[in-house]
Protein backbone atom coordinates (compact mmCIF):
# COMPACT_ATOMS: atom_id res chain seq x y z
CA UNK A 1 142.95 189.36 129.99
CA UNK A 2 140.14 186.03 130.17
CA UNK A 3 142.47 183.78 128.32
CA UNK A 4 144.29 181.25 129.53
CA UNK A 5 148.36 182.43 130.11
CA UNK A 6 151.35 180.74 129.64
CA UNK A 7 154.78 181.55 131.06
CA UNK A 8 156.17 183.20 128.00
CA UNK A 9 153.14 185.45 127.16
CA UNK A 10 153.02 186.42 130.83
CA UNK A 11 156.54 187.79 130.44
CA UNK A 12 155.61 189.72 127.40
CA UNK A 13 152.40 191.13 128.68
CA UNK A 14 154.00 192.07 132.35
CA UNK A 15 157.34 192.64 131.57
CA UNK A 16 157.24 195.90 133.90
CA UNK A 17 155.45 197.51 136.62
CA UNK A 18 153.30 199.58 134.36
CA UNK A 19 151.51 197.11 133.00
CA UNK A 20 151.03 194.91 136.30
CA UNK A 21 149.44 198.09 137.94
CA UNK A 22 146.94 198.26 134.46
CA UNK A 23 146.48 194.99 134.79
CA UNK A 24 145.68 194.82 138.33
CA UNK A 25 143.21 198.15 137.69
CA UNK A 26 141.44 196.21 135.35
CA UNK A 27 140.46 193.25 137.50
CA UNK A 28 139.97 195.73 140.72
CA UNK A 29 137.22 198.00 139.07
CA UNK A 30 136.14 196.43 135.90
CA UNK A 31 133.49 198.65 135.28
CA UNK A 32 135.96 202.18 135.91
CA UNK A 33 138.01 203.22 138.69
CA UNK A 34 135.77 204.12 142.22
CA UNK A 35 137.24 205.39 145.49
CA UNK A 36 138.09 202.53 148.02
CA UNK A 37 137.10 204.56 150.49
CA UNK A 38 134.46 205.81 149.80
CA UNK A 39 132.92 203.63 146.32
CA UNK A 40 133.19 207.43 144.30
CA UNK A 41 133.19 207.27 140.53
CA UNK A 42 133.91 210.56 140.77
CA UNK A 43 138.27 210.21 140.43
CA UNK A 44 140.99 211.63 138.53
CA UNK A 45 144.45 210.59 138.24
CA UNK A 46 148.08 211.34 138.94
CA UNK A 47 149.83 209.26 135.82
CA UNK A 48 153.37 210.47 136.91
CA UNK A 49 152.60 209.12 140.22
CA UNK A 50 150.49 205.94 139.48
CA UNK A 51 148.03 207.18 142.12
CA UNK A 52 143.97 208.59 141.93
CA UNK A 53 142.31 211.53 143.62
CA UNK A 54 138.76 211.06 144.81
CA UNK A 55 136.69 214.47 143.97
CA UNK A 56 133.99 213.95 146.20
CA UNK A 57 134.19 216.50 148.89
CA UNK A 58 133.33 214.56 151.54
CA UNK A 59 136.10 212.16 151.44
CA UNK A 60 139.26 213.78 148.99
CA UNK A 61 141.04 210.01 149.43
CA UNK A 62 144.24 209.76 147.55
CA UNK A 63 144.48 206.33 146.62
CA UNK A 64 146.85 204.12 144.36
CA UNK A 65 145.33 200.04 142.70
CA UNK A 66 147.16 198.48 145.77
CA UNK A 67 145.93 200.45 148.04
CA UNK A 68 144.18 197.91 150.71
CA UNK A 69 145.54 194.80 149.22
CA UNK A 70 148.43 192.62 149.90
CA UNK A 71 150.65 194.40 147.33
CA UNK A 72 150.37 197.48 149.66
CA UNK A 73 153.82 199.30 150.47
CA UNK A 74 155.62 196.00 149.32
CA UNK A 75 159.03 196.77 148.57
CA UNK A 76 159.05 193.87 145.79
CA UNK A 77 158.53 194.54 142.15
CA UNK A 78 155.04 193.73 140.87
CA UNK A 79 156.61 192.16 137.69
CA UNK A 80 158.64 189.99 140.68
CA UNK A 81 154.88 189.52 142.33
CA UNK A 82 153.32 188.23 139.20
CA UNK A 83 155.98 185.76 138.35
CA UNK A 84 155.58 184.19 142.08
CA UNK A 85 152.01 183.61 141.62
CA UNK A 86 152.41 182.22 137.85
CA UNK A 87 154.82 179.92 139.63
CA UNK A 88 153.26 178.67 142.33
CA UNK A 89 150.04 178.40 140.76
CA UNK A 90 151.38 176.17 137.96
CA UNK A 91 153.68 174.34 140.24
CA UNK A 92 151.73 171.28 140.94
CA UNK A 93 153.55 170.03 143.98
CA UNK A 94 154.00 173.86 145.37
CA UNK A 95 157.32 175.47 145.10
CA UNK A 96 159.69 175.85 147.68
CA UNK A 97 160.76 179.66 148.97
CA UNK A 98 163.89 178.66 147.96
CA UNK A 99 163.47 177.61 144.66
CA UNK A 100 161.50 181.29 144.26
CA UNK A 101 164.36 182.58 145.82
CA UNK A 102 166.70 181.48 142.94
CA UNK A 103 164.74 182.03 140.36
CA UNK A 104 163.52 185.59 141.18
CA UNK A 105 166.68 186.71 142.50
CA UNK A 106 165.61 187.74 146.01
CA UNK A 107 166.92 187.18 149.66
CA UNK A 108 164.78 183.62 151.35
CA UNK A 109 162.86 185.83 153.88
CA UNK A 110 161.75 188.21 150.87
CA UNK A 111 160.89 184.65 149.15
CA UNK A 112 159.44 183.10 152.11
CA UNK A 113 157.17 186.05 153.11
CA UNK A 114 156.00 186.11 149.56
CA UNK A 115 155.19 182.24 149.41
CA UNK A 116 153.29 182.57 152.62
CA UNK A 117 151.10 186.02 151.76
CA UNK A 118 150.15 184.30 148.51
CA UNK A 119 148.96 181.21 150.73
CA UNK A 120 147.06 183.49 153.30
CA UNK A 121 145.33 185.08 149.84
CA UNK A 122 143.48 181.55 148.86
CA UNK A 123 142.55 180.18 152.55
CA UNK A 124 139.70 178.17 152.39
CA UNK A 125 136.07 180.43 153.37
CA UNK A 126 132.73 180.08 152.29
CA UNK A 127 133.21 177.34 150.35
CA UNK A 128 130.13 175.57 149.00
CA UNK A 129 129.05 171.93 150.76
CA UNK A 130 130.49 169.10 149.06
CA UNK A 131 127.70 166.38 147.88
CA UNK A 132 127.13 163.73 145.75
CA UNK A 133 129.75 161.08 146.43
CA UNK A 134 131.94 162.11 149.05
CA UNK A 135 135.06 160.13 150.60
CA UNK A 136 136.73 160.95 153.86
CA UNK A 137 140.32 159.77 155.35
CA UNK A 138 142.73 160.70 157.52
CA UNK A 139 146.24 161.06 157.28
CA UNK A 140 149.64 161.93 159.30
CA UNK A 141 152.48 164.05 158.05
CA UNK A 142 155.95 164.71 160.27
CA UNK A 143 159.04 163.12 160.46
CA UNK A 144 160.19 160.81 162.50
CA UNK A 145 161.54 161.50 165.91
CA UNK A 146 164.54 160.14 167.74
CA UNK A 147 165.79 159.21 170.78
CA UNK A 148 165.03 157.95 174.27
CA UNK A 149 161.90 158.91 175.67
CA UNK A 150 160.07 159.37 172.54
CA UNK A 151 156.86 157.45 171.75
CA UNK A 152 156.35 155.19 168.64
CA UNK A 153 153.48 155.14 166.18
CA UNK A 154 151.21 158.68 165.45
CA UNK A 155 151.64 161.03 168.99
CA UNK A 156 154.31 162.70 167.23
CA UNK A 157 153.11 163.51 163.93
CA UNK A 158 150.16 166.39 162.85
CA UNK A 159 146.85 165.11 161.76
CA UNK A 160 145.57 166.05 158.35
CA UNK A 161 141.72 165.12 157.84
CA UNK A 162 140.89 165.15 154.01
CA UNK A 163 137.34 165.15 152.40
CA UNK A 164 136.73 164.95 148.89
CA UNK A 165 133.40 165.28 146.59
CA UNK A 166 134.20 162.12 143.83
CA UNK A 167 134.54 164.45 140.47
CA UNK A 168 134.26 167.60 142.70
CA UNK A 169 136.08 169.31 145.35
CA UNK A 170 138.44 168.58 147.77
CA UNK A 171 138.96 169.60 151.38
CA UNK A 172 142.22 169.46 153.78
CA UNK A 173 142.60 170.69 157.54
CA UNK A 174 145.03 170.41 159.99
CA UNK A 175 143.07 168.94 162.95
CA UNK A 176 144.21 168.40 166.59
CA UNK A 177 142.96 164.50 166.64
CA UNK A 178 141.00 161.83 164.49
CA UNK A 179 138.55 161.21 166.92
CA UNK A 180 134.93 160.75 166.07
CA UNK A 181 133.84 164.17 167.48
CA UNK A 182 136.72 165.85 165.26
CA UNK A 183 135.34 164.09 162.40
CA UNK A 184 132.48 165.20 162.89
CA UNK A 185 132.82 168.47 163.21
CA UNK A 186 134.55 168.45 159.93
CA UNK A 187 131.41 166.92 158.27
CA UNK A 188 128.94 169.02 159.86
CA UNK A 189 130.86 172.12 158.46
CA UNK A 190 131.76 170.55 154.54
CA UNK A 191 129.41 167.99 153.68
CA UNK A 192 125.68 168.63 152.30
CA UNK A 193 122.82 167.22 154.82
CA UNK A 194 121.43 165.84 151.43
CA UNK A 195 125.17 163.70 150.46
CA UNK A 196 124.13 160.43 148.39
CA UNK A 197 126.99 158.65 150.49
CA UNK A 198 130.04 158.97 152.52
CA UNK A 199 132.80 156.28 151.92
CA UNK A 200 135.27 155.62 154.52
CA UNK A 201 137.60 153.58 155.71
CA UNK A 202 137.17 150.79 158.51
CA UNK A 203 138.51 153.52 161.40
CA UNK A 204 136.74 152.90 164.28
CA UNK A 205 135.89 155.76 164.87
CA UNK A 206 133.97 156.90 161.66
CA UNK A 207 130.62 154.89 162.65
CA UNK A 208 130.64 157.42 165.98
CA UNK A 209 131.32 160.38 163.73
CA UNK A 210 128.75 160.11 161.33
CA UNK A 211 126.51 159.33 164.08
CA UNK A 212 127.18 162.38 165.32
CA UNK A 213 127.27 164.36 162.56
CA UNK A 214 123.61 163.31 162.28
CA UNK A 215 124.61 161.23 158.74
CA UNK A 216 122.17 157.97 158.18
CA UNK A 217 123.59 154.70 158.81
CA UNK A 218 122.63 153.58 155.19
CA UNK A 219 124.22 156.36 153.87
CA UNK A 220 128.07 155.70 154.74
CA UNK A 221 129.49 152.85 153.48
CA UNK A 222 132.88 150.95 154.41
CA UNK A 223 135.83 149.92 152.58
CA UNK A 224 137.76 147.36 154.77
CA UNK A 225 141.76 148.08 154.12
CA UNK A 226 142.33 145.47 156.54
CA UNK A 227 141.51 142.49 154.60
CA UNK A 228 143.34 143.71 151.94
CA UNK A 229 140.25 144.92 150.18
CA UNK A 230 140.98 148.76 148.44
CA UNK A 231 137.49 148.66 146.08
CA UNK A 232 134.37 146.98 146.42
CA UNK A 233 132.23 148.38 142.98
CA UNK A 234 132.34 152.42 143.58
CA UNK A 235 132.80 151.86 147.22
CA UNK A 236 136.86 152.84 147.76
CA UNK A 237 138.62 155.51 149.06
CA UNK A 238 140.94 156.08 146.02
CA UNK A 239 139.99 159.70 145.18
CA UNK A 240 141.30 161.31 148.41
CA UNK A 241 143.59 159.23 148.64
CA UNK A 242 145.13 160.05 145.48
CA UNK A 243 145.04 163.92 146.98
CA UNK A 244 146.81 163.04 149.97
CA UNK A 245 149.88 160.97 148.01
CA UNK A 246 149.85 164.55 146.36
CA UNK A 247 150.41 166.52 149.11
CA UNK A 248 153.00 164.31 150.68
CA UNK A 249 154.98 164.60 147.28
CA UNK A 250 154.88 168.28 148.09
CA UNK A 251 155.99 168.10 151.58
CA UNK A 252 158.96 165.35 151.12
CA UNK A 253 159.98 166.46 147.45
CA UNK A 254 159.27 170.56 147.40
CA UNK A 255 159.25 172.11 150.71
CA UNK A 256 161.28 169.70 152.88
CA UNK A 257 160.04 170.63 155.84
CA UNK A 258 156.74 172.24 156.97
CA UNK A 259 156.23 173.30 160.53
CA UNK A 260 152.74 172.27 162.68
CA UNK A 261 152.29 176.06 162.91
CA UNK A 262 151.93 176.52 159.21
CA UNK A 263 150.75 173.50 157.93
CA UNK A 264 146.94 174.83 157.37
CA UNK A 265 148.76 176.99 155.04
CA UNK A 266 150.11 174.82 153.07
CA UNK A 267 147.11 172.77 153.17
CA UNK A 268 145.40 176.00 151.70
CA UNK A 269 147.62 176.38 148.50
CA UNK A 270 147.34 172.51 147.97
CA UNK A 271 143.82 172.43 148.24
CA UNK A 272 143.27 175.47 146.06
CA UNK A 273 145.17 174.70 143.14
CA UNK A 274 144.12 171.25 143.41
CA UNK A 275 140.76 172.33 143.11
CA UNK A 276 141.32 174.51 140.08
CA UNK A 277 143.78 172.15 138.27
CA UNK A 278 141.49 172.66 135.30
CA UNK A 279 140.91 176.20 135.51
CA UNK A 280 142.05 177.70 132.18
CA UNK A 281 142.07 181.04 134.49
CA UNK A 282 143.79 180.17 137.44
CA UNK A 283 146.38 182.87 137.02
CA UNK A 284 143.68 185.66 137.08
CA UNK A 285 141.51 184.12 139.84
CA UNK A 286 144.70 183.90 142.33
CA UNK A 287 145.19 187.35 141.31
CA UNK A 288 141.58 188.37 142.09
CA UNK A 289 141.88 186.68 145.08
CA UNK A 290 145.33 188.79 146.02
CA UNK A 291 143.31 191.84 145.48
CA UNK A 292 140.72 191.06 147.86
CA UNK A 293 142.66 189.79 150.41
CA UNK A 294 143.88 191.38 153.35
CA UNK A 295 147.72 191.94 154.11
CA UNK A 296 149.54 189.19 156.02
CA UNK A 297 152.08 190.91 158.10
CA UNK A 298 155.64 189.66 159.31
CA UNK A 299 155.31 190.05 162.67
CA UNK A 300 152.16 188.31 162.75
CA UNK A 301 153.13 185.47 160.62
CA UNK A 302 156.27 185.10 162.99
CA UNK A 303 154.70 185.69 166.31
CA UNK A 304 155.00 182.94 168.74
CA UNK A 305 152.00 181.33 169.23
C-alpha cells in the first residue's frame, strides 16, 4: 500500500491480525523475507504459526515480522496497534491516552504505554539542517503554581526552544534555560552554517547566541515585539509562532497535563506530524518508523529519574 489511507479503507484493509502482519512483512522486507539475524534469503515459513525458519546452517533463527520491533511480545492486537497510529497520526492536536482508551476499548495504562511507544518510534535523529529562512523563539509551558513561597513569572514553568525553516521544517526541544549558550547550542546542532537569515525576537540574549553559534551579525535580523511591532516586510516571527500556539492547543485542549519528564516526547509527536502534515503517506512512514524502532519498555519509561 503507497496510497494515501483514510479511516474507513484502513478498517477494511486491516480488519484482522492477518493482514496487519502481511502488511507489516511487506514494508519490513520489500524485496522478500531475509533473516533478522542473520540478513539470509534463504527462509521458509510456518503459516499456522505466523513465524519463518532461517535455513542457513550457521544461524537456524526462528523468527516472526515483529520480531525486534516495538510490536514484539505485545499483548495488544495489531488491528488495535494500527488504529492507534491512524489516530494519532491524523489527530492534529495529538490524542489523549484516554480518548484511545475509549475508543479502542482498552485499560489507560494499556492506552498510555501505547501513546508513549508510538512517540519514542518518531524521536527526532539525524534530521537534515534547516536553511533558507529560519525563525527561532522561545516559549514556556506549565501551569501555574500556588501558594506561599512560590516565585512569580517563568522559574516554574519548562522551557520549550522552537526553530523553524520558513516553508520547511520545524524543530522543538525541551531545554533546561533560554540563555544565550542554550541557544546556541540548539543552532549549532539544527541550523545550516550557510542559513540566508535567522529572525528573532528582541530577547536579549539572542545577539550572544548567535555570536556564539558563530552566525554573522548581518545575517540575524530582529523583530521588536516590544514596540508593538509583529512584521517588518519578511522579517517576523509568525511561522514558529504559529507552531507553538499549536502545541499549546495540544497540551491545554488534548492531553491536559504533560509532565517535565515527558515533555520531549510530546514535543517529538508534535514536531513529527507537524512536519509531515502534507504527507499523503504519513500512515505508512509512522509505520516504517515503528518497525525500525527499538522497544520502549515500562519500567524504563516509569523509572524515576
Amino acid at each position: 500500500m503507497t496510497e494515501a489511507i483514510d479511516l474507513c479503507e484502513l478498517v477494511e484493509r486491516f480488519g484482522d491480525d492477518q493482514q496487519c502482519r502481511n502488511y507489516l512483512e511487506r514494508l519490513r522486507w520489500p524485496k522478500g523475507i531475509r533473516c533478522p539475524k542473520c540478513g539470509s534469503e534463504k527462509v521458509s515459513s510456518i503459516l499456522k504459526r505466523d513465524q519463518h525458519n532461517c535455513d542457513n546452517d550457521s544461524c537456524r533463527y526462528q523468527f516472526s515480522v515483529t520480531a525486534g520491533t516495538v510490536f514484539h511480545d505485545t499483548h495488544l492486537a495489531l488491528t488495535k496497534w494500527f488504529l492507534a497510529v491512524y489516530l494519532i497520526c491524523q489527530s492534529r492536536k495529538g490524542m489523549s491516552a484516554n480518548q484511545l482508551k475509549r475508543m479502542l476499548r482498552i485499560n489507560y495504562r494499556t492506552a498510555w504505554y501505547l501513546c508513549h511507544r508510538i512517540r519514542h518510534a518518531v524521536e527526532q535523529t539525524n534530521e537534515p539542517t534547516l536553511d533558507g529562512t529560519v525563525e527561532m523563539d522561545e516559549t514556556y509551558v506549565g501551569g501555574r503554581v500556588r501558594g506561599r513561597g512560590v516565585k512569580a513569572g517563568y522559574d516554574n514553568k519548562e522551557v520549550v526552544i522552537g526553530i523553524r525553516e520558513r516553508g520547511g521544517d520545524l524543530r522543538f526541544f525541551h531545554a533546561e534555560d533560554a540563555k544565550s549558550g542554550t541557544l546556541a547550542k540548539y543552532l549549532k546542532e539544527n541550523v545550516s552554517s550557510d542559513v540566508d537569515v535567522i529572525v528573532t525576537d528582541e530577547y536579549a540574549a539572542y545577539p550572544f547566541a548567535m555570536k556564539k553559534a558563530a552566525v554573522p551579525q548581518k545575517k540575524h535580523k530582529t523583530i521588536r515585539h516590544k514596540d508593538h511591532v509583529y512584521v517588518d516586510g519578511d522579517i517576523h516571527t509568525n511561522t514558529v509562532e504559529s507552531a507553538f500556539s499549536l502545541l499549546k492547543r495540544g497540551i491545554v485542549g488534548t492531553w491536559h497535563r504533560v509532565s517535565a519528564k515527558h515533555l520531549s516526547a510530546y514535543l517529538d509527536e508534535m514536531t513529527w506530524r507537524f512536519n509531515n502534515r502534507k504527507n499523503p503517506f504519513l500512515f505508512r512512514d509512522t509505520m516504517l518508523k515503528l518497525i525500525h524502532s527499538d522497544n520502549l519498555e515500562y519500567k524504563e519509561l516509569t523509572k524515576v529519574a
